[in-house]
C-alpha atoms as a PDB file:
ATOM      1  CA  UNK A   1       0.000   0.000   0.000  1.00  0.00           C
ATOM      2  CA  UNK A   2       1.395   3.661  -0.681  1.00  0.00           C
ATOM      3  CA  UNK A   3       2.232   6.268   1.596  1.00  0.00           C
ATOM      4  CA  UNK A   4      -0.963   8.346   0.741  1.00  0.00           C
ATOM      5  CA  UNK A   5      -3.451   4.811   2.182  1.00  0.00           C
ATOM      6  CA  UNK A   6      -0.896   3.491   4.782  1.00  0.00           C
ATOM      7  CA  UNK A   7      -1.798   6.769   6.603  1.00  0.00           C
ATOM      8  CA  UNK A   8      -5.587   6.652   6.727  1.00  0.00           C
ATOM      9  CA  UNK A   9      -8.272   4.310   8.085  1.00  0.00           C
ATOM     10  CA  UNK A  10     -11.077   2.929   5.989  1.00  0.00           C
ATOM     11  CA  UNK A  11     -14.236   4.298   6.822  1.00  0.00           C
ATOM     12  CA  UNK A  12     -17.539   2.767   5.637  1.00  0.00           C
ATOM     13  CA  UNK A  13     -20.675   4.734   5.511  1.00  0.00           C
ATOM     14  CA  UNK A  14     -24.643   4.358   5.037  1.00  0.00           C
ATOM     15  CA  UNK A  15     -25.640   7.630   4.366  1.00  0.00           C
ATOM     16  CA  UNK A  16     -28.082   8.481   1.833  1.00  0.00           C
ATOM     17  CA  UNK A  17     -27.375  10.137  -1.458  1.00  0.00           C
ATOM     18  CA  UNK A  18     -26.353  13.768  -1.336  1.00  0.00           C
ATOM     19  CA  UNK A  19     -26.518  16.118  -3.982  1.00  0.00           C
ATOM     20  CA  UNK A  20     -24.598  18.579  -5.016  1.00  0.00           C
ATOM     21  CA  UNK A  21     -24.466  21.918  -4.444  1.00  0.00           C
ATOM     22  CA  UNK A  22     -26.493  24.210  -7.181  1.00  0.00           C
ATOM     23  CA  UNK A  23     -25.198  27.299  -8.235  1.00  0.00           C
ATOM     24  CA  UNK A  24     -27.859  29.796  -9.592  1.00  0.00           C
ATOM     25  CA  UNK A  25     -27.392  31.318 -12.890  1.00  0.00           C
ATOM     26  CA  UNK A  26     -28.960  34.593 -13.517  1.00  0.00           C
ATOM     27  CA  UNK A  27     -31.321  32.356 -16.156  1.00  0.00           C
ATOM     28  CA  UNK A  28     -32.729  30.413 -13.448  1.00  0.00           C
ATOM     29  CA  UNK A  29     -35.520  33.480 -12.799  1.00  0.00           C
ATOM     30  CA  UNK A  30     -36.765  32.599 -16.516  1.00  0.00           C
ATOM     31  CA  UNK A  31     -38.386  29.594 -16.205  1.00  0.00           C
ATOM     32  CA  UNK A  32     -39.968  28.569 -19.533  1.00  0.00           C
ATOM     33  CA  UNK A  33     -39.956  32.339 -20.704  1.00  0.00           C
ATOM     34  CA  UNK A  34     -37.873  32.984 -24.640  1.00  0.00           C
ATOM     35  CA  UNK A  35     -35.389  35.271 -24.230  1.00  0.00           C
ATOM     36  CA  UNK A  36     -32.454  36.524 -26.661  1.00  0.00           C
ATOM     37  CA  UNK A  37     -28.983  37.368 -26.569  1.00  0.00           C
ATOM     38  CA  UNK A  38     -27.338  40.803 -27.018  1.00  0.00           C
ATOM     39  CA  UNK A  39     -25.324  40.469 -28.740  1.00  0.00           C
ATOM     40  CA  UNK A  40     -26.566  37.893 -30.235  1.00  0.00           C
ATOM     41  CA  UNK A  41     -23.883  34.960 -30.870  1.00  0.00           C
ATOM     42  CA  UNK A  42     -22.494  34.823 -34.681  1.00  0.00           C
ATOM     43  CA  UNK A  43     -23.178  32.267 -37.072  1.00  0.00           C
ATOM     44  CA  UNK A  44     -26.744  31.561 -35.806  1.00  0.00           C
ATOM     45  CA  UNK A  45     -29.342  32.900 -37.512  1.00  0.00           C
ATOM     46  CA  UNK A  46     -32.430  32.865 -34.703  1.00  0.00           C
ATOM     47  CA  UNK A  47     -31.666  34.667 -32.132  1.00  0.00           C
ATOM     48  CA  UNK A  48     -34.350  33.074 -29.298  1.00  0.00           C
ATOM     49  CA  UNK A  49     -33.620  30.402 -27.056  1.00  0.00           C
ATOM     50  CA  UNK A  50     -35.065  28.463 -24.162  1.00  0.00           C
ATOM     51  CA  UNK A  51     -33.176  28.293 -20.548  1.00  0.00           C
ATOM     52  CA  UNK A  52     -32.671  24.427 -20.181  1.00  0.00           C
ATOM     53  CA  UNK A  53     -30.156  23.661 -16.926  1.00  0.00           C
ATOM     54  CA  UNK A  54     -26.878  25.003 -15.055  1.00  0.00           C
ATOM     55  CA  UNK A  55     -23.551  23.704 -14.131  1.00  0.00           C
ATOM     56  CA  UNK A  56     -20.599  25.089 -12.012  1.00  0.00           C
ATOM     57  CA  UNK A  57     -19.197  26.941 -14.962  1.00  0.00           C
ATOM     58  CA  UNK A  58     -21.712  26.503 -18.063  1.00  0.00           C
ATOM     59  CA  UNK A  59     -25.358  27.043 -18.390  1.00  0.00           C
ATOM     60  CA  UNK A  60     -27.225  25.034 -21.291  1.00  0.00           C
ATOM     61  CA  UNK A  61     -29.567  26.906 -23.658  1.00  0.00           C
ATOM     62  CA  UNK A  62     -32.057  25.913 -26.331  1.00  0.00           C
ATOM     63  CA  UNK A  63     -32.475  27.619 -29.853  1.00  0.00           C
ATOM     64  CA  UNK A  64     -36.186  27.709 -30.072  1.00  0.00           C
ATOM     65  CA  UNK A  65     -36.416  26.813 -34.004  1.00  0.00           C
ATOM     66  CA  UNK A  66     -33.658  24.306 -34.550  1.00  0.00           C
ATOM     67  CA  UNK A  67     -33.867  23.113 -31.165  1.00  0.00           C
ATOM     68  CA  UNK A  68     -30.360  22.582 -30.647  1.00  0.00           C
ATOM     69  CA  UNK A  69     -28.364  22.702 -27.542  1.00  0.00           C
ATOM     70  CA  UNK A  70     -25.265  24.497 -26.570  1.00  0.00           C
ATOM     71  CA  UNK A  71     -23.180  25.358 -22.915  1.00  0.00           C
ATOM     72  CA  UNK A  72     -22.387  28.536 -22.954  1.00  0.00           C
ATOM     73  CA  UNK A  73     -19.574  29.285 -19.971  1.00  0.00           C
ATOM     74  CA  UNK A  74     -21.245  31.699 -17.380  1.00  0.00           C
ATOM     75  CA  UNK A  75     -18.063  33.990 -17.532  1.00  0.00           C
ATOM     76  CA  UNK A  76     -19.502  35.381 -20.652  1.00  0.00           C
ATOM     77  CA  UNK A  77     -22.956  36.356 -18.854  1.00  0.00           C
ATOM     78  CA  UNK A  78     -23.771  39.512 -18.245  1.00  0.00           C
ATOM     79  CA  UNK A  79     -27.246  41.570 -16.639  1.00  0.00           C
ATOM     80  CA  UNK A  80     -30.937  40.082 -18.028  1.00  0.00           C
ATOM     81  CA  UNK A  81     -32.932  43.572 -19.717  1.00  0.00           C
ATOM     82  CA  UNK A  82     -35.947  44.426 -17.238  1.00  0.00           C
ATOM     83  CA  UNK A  83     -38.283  45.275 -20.594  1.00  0.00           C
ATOM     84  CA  UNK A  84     -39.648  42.065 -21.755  1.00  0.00           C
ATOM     85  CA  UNK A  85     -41.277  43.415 -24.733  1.00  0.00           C
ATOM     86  CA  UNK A  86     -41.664  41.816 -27.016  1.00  0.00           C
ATOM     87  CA  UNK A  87     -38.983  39.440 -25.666  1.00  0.00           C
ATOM     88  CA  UNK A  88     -36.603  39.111 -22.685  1.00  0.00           C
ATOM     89  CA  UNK A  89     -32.712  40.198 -23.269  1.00  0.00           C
ATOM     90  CA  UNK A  90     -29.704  38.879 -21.625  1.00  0.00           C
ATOM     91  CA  UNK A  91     -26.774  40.211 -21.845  1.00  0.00           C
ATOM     92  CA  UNK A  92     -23.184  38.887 -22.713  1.00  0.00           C
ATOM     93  CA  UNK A  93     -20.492  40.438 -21.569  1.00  0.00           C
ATOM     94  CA  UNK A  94     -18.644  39.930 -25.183  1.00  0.00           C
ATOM     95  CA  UNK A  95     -19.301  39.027 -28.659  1.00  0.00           C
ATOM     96  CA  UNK A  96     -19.556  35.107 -29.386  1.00  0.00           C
ATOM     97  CA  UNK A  97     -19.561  33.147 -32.249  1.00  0.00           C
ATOM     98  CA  UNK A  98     -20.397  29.395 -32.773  1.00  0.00           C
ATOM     99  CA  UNK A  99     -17.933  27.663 -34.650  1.00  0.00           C
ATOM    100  CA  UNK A 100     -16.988  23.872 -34.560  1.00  0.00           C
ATOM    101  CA  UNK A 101     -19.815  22.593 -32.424  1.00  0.00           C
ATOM    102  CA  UNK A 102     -19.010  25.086 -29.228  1.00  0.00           C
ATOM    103  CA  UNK A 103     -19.531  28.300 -28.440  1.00  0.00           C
ATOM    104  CA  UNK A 104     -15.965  30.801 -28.656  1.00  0.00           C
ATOM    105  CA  UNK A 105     -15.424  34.621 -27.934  1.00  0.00           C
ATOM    106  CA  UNK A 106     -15.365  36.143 -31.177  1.00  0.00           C
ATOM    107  CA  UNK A 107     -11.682  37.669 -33.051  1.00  0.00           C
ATOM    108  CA  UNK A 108     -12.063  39.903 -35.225  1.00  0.00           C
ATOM    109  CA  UNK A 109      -9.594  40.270 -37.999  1.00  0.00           C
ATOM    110  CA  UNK A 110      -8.093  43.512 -39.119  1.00  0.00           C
ATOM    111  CA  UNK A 111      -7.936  43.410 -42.961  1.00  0.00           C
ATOM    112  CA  UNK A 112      -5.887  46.121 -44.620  1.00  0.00           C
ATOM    113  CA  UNK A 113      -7.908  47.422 -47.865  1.00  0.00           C
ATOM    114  CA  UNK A 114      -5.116  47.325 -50.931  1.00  0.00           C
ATOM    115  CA  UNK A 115      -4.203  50.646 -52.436  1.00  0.00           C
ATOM    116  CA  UNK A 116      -5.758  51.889 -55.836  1.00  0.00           C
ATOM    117  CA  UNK A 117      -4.544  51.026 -58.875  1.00  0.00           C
ATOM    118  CA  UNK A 118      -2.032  53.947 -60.040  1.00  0.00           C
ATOM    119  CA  UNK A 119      -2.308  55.810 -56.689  1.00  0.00           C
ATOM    120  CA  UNK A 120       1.113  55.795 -56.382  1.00  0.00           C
ATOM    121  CA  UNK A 121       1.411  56.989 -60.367  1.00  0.00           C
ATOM    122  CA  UNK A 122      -0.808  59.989 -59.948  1.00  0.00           C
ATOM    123  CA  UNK A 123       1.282  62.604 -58.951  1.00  0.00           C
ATOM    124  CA  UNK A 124       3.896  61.267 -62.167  1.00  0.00           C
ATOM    125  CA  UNK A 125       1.026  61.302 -64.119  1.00  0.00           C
ATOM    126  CA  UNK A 126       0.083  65.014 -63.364  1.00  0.00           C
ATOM    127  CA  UNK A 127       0.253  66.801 -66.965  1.00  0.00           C
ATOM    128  CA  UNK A 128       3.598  69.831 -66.982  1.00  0.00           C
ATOM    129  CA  UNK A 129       1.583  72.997 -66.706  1.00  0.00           C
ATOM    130  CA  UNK A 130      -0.251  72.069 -63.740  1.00  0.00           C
ATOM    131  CA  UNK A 131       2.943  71.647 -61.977  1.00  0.00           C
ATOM    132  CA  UNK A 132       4.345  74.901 -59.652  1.00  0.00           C
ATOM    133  CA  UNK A 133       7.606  76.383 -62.041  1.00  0.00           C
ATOM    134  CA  UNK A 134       9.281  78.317 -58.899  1.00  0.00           C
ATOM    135  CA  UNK A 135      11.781  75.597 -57.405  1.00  0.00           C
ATOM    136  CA  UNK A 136      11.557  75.157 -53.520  1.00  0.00           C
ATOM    137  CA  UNK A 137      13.853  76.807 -51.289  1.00  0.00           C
ATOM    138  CA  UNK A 138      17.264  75.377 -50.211  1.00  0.00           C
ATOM    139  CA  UNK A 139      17.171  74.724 -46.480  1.00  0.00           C
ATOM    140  CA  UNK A 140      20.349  74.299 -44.922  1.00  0.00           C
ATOM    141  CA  UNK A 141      20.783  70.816 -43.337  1.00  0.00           C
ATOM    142  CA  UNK A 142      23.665  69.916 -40.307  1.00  0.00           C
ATOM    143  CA  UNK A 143      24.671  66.989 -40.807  1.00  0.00           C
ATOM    144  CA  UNK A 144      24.365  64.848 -36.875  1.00  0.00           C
ATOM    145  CA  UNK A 145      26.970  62.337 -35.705  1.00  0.00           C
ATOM    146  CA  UNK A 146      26.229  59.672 -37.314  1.00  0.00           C
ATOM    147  CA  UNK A 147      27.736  57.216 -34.388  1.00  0.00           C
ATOM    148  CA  UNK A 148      23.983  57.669 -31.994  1.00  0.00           C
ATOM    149  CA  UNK A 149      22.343  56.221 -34.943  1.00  0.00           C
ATOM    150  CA  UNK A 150      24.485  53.286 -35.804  1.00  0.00           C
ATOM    151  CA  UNK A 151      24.013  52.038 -31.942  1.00  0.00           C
ATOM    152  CA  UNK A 152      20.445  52.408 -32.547  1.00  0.00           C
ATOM    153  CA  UNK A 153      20.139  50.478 -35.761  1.00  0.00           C
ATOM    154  CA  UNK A 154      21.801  48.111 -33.420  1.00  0.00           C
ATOM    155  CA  UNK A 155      19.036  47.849 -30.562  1.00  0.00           C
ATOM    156  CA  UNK A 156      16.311  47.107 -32.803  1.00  0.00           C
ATOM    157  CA  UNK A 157      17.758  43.392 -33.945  1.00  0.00           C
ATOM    158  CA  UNK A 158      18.124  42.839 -30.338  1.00  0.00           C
ATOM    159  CA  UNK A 159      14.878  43.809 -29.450  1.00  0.00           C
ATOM    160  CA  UNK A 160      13.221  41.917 -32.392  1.00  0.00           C
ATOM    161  CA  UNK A 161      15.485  38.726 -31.425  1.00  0.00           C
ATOM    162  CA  UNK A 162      14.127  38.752 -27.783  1.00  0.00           C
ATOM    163  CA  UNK A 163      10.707  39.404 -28.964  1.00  0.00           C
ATOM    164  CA  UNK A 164      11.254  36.022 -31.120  1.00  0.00           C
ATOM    165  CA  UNK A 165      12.554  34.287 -28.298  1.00  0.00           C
ATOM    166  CA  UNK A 166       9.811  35.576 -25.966  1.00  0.00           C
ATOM    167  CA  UNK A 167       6.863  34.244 -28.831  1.00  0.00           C
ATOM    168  CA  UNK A 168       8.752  31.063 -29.306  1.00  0.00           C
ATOM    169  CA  UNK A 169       8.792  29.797 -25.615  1.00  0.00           C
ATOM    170  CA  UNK A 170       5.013  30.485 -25.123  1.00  0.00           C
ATOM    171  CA  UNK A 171       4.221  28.519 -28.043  1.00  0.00           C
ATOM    172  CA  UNK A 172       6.488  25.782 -26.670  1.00  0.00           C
ATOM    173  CA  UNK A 173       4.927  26.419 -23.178  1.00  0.00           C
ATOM    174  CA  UNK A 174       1.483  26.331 -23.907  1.00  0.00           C
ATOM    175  CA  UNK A 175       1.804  23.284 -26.472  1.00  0.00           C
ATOM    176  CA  UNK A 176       3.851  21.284 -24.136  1.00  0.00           C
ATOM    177  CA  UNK A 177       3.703  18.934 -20.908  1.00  0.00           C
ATOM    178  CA  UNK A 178       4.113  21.839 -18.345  1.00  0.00           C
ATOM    179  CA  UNK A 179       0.836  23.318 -20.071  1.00  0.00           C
ATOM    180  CA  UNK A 180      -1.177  20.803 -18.501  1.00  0.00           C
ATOM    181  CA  UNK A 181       0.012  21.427 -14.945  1.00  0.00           C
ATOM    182  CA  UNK A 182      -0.206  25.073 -15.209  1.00  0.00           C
ATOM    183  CA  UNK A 183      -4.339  24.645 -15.828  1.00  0.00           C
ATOM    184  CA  UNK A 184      -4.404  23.037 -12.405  1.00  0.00           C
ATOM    185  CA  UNK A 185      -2.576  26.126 -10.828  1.00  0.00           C
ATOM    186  CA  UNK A 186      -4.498  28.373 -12.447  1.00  0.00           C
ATOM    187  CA  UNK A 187      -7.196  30.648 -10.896  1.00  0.00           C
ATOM    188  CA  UNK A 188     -10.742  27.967 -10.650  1.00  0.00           C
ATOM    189  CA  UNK A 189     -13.914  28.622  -8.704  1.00  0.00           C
ATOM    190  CA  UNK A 190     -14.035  26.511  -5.663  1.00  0.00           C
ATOM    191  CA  UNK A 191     -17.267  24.487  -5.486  1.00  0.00           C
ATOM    192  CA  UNK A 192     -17.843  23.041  -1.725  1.00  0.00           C
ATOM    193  CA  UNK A 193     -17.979  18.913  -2.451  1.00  0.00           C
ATOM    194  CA  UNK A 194     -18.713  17.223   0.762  1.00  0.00           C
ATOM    195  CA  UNK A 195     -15.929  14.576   0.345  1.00  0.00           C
ATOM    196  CA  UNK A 196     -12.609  14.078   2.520  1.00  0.00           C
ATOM    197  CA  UNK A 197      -9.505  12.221   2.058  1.00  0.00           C
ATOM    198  CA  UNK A 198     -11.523   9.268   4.108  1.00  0.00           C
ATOM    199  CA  UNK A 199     -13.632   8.974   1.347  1.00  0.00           C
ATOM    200  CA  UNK A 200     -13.293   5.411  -1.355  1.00  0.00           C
ATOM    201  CA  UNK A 201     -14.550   4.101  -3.795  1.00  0.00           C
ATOM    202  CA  UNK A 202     -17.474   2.547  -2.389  1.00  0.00           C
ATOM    203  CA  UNK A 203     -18.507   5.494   0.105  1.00  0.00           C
ATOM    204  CA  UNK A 204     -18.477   7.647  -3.040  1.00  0.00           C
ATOM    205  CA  UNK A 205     -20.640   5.857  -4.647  1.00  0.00           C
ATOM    206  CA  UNK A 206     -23.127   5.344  -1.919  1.00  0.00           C
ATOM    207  CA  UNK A 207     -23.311   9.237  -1.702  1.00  0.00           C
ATOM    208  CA  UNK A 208     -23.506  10.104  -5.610  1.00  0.00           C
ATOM    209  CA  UNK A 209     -24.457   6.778  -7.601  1.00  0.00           C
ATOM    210  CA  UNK A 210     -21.960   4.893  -9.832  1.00  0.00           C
ATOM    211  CA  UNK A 211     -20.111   7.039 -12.596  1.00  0.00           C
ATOM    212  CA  UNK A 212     -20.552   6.671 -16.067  1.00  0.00           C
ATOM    213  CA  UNK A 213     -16.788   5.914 -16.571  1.00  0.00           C
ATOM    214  CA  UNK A 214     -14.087   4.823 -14.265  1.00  0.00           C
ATOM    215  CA  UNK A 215     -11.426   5.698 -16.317  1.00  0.00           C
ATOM    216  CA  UNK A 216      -8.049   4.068 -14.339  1.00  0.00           C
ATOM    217  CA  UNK A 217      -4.326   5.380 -15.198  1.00  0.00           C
ATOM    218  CA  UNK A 218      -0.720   3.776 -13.472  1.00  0.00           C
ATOM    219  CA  UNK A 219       0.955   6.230 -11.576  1.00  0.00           C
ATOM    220  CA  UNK A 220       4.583   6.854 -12.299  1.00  0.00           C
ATOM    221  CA  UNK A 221       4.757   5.179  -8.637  1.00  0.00           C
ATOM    222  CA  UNK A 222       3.159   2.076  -9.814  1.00  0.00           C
ATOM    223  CA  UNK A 223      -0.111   3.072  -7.834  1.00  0.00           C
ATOM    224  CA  UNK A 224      -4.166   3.440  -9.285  1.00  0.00           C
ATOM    225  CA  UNK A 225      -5.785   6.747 -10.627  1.00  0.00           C
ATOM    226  CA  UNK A 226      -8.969   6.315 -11.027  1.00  0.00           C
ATOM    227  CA  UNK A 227     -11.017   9.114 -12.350  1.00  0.00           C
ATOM    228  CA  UNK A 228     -14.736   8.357 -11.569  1.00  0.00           C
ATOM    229  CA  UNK A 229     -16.788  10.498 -14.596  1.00  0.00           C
ATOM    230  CA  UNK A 230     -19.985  12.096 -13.472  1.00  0.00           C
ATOM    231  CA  UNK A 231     -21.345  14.186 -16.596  1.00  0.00           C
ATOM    232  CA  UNK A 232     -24.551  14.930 -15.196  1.00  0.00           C
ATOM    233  CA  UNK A 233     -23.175  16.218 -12.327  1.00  0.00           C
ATOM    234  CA  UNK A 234     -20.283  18.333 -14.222  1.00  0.00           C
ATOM    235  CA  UNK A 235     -17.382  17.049 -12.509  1.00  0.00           C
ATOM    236  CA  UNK A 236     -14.826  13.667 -12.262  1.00  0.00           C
ATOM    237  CA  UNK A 237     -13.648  12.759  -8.939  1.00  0.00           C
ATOM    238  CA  UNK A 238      -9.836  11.498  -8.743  1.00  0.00           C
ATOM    239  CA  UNK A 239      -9.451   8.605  -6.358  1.00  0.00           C
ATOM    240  CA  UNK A 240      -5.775   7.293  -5.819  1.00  0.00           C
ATOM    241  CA  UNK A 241      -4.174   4.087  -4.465  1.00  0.00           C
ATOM    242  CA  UNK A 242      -2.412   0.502  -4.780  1.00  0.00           C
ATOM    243  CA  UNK A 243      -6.048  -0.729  -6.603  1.00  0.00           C
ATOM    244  CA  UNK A 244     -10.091   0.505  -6.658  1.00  0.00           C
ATOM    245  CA  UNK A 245     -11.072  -0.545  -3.312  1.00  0.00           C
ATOM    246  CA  UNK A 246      -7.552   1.144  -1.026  1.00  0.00           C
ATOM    247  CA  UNK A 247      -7.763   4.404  -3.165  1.00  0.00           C
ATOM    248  CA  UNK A 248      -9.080   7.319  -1.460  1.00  0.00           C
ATOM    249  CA  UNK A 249     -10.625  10.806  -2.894  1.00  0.00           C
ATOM    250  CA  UNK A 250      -7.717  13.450  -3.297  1.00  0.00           C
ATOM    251  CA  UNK A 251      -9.930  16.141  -5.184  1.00  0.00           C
ATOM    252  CA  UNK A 252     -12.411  16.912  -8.067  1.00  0.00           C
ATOM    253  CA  UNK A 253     -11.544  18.311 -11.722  1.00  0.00           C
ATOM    254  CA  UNK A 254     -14.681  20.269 -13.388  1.00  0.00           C
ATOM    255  CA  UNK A 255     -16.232  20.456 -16.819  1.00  0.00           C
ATOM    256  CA  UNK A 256     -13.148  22.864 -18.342  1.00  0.00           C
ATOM    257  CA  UNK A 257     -10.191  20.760 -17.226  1.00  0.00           C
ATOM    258  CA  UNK A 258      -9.757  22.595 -13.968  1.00  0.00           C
ATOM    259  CA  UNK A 259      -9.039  21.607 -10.688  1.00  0.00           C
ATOM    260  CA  UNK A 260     -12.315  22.557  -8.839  1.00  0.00           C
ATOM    261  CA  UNK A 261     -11.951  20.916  -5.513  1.00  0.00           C
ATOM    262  CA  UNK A 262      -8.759  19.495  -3.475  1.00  0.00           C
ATOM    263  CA  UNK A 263      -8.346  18.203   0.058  1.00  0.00           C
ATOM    264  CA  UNK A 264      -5.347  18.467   2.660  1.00  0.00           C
ATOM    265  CA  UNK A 265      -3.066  15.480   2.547  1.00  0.00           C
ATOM    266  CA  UNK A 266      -1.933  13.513   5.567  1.00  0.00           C
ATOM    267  CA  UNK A 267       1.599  15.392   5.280  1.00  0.00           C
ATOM    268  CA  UNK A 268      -0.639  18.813   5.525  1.00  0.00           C
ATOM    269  CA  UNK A 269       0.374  19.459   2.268  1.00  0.00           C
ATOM    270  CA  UNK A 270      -2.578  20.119  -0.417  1.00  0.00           C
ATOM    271  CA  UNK A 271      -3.744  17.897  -3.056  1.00  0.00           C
ATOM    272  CA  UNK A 272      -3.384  20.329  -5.789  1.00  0.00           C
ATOM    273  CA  UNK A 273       0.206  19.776  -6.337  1.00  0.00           C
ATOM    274  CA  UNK A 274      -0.667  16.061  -6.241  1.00  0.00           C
ATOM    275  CA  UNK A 275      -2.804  15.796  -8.869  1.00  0.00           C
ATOM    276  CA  UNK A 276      -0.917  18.066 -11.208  1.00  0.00           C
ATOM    277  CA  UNK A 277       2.047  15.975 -10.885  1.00  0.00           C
ATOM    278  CA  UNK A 278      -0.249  12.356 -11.294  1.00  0.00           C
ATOM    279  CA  UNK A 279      -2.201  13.972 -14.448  1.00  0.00           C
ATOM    280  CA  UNK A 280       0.396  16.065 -16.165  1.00  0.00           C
ATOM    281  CA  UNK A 281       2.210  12.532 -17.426  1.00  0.00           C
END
């Protein structure tokens, strides 16, 4: 047995299910009421939709006439409209666009219009007499050191080559392993699940119901992960230990990849750094 189920007790329970906390999405005052988006999301041509359910960090909407189905993340929600004539607005807080099957903030593109043809040719093209006949003044002109401007024509290479650099590593960064383990680190609302590090297996699923999946991984340490899927719910629990029935509950990942919930270790250490270690491989 590993270090993290040598150092607790099993503990069996009989309790009844418990569910989850709800958070309330400013679309749960609707009801059954239409309502539209402003602005309204891009690439989908009617603009009404039916509030269907919430989730820690998505609420999912109905389009009214082709009665499809999309989360939209409740960071992009803003204020509901209090006219409801002639139909209720809610607000986002930026412009979306559905592309791919899921909903996207919108980037617009700045496209430079091309020059007209012979722009550049008109003032050649300007016929002799129109053209001024007095010649323009001589101004005299000092001529500057000429050493100040050679060491600036040498900054801006540097500056360019560290810019390079700079765009490189984020690309690397964000496209390799240590991407993964900076999600878990990364800012994530907690949500208050009522589980402990003496929770298993089997007490989890006398709270909550069986998962849909119980997808198992080998630690690098040779011990179980075990991430019990709950869709419905929003979330998958992580579970870890020598096999399914020693492994205990070390925290909760949501529906975005992020590390909603996490529990203090035996050590007094918290799980966070735990699980971004055992899922980052």
């Amino acid at each position: 047995m590993g270090w993290f189920s040598q150092s607790i007790s099993r503990k069996s329970y009989n309790g009844s299910n418990v569910p989850a906390p709800h958070i309330p999405s400013p679309l749960d005052q609707l009801g059954h009421r239409r309502f539209s988006f402003y602005p309204a999301i891009v690439n989908i041509e009617h603009n009404e939709w039916l509030f269907r359910r919430s989730d820690w960090d998505e609420i999912e909407v109905m389009n009214t006439k082709t009665h499809e189905e999309l989360w939209i993340p409740r960071r992009f929600l803003g204020g509901i409209a209090s006219a409801e004539e002639p139909v209720v607005i809610v607000g986002l807080v930026k412009e979306l666009e559905y592309r791919e099957g899921v909903i996207v903030p919108l980037v617009r593109r700045v496209i430079e219009m091309p020059r007209a043809v012979n722009d550049g040719l008109s003032e050649i093209a300007q016929p002799p007499a129109s053209r001024p006949e007095r010649m323009a003044p001589v101004v005299a002109i000092r001529i500057e050191d000429e050493r100040p401007a050679s060491a600036s024509r040498g900054v801006f290479p540097k500056v360019a080559l560290g810019l390079l650099v700079c765009v490189v590593g984020l690309a690397i960064f964000r496209d390799g392993p240590y991407s993964t383990r900076s999600r878990f680190f990364a800012a994530t609302p907690a949500v208050p699940l009522p589980f402990t590090s003496s929770d298993d297996y089997f007490s989890i699923v006398s709270r909550i119901g069986r998962p849909s999946v119980d997808d198992v991984r080998t630690a690098p340490d040779g011990e179980e992960i075990h991430l019990l899927r709950y869709p419905d719910r929003g979330y998958v629990l992580v579970v870890y230990g020598p096999d399914r029935d020693q492994a205990r509950y070390i925290g909760a990942i949501g529906r975005t990849g992020r590390l909603i919930h996490s529990i203090p270790l035996p050590d007094g250490a918290d799980s966070r750094a735990l699980i971004a270690r055992l899922l980052s491989r």
